[in-house]
Protein backbone atom coordinates (compact mmCIF):
# COMPACT_ATOMS: atom_id res chain seq x y z
CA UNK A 1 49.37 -12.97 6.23
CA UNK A 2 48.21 -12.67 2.76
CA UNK A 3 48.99 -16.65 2.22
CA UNK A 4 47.33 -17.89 5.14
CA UNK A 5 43.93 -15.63 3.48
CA UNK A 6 44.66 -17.27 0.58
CA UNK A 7 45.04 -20.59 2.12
CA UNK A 8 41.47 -20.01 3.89
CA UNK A 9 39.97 -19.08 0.95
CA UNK A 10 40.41 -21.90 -1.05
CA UNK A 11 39.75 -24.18 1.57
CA UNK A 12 36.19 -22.52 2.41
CA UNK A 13 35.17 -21.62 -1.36
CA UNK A 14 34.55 -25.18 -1.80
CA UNK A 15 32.78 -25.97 1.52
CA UNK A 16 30.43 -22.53 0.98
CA UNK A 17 29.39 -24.21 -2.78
CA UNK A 18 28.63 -27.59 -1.08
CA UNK A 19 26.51 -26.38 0.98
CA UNK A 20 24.53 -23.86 -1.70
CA UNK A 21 23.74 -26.79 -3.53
CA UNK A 22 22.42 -28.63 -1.03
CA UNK A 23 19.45 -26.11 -0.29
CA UNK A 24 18.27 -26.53 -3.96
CA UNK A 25 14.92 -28.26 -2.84
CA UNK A 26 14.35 -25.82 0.28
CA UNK A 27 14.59 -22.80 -2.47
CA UNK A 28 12.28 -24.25 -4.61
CA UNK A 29 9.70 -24.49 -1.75
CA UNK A 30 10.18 -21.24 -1.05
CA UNK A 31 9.51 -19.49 -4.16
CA UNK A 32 6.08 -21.64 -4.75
CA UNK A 33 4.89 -20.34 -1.57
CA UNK A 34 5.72 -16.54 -2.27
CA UNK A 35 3.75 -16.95 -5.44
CA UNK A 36 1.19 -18.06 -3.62
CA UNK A 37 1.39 -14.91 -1.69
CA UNK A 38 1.48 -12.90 -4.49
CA UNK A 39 -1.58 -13.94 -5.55
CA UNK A 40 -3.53 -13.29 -2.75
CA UNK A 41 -2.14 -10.04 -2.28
CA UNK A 42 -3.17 -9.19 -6.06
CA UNK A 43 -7.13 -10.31 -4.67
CA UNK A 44 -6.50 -8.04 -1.38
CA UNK A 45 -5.28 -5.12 -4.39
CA UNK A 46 -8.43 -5.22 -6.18
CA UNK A 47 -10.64 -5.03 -2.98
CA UNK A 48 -8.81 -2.11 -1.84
CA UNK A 49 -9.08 -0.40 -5.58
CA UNK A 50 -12.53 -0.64 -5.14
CA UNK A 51 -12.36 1.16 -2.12
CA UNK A 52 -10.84 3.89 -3.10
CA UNK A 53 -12.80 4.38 -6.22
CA UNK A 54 -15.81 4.59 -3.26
CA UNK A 55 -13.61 7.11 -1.53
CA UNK A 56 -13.20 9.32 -3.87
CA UNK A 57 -16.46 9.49 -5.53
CA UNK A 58 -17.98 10.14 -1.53
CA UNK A 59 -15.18 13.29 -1.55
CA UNK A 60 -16.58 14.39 -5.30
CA UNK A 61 -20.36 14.33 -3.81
CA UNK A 62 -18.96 16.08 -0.41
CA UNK A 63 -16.90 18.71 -2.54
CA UNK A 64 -20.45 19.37 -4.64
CA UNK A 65 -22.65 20.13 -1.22
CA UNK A 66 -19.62 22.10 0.30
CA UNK A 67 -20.11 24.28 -2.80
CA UNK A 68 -23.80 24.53 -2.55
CA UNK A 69 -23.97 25.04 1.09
CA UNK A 70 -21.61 28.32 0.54
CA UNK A 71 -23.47 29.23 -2.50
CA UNK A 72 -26.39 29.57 -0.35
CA UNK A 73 -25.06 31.33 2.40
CA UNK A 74 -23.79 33.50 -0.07
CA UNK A 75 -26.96 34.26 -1.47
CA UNK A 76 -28.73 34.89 1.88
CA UNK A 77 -25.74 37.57 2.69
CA UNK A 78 -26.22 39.14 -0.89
CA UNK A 79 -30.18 39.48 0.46
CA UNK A 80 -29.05 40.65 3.98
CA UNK A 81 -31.57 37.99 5.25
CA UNK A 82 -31.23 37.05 8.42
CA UNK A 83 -31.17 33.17 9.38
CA UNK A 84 -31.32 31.88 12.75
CA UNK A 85 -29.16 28.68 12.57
CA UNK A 86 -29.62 25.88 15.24
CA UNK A 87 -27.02 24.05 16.66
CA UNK A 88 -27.04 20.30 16.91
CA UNK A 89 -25.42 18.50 19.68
């Protein structure tokens, strides 16, 4: 059994190699077009960095008026006064 293996072996090795070297062209193709790729994704990177730079100076400001909003309500409890509030649909 472990002849015949053997046997197969050397008798594919070769034909496996043969046929690696004939996709040499059809790699090169390949790899040009995944740089390509790669550079637009870099572009698509940037755009989205700049979008979450927006994001998270909008969540600062909101953070800053969700303080200031309790502060206030704060302060009207500390002076017991007595606020209707009006519900907006």
């Amino acid at each position: 059994m472990k002849k015949i293996l053997t046997i197969l072996a050397f008798t594919i090795l070769p034909l496996i190699s043969i046929g690696q070297e004939a996709n040499v062209d059809i790699k090169n193709n390949d790899t040009a077009e995944i740089i390509i790729e790669k550079k637009a994704e870099t572009q698509n990177a940037k755009q989205t960095s700049s979008n979450s730079t927006a994001k998270s100076q909008l969540l600062k400001i909101n953070r800053k008026k969700s303080s200031d909003i309790i502060s206030i309500k704060a302060y009207r409890k500390s002076l017991q006064i007595k606020v209707k509030e009006v519900k907006l649909c």
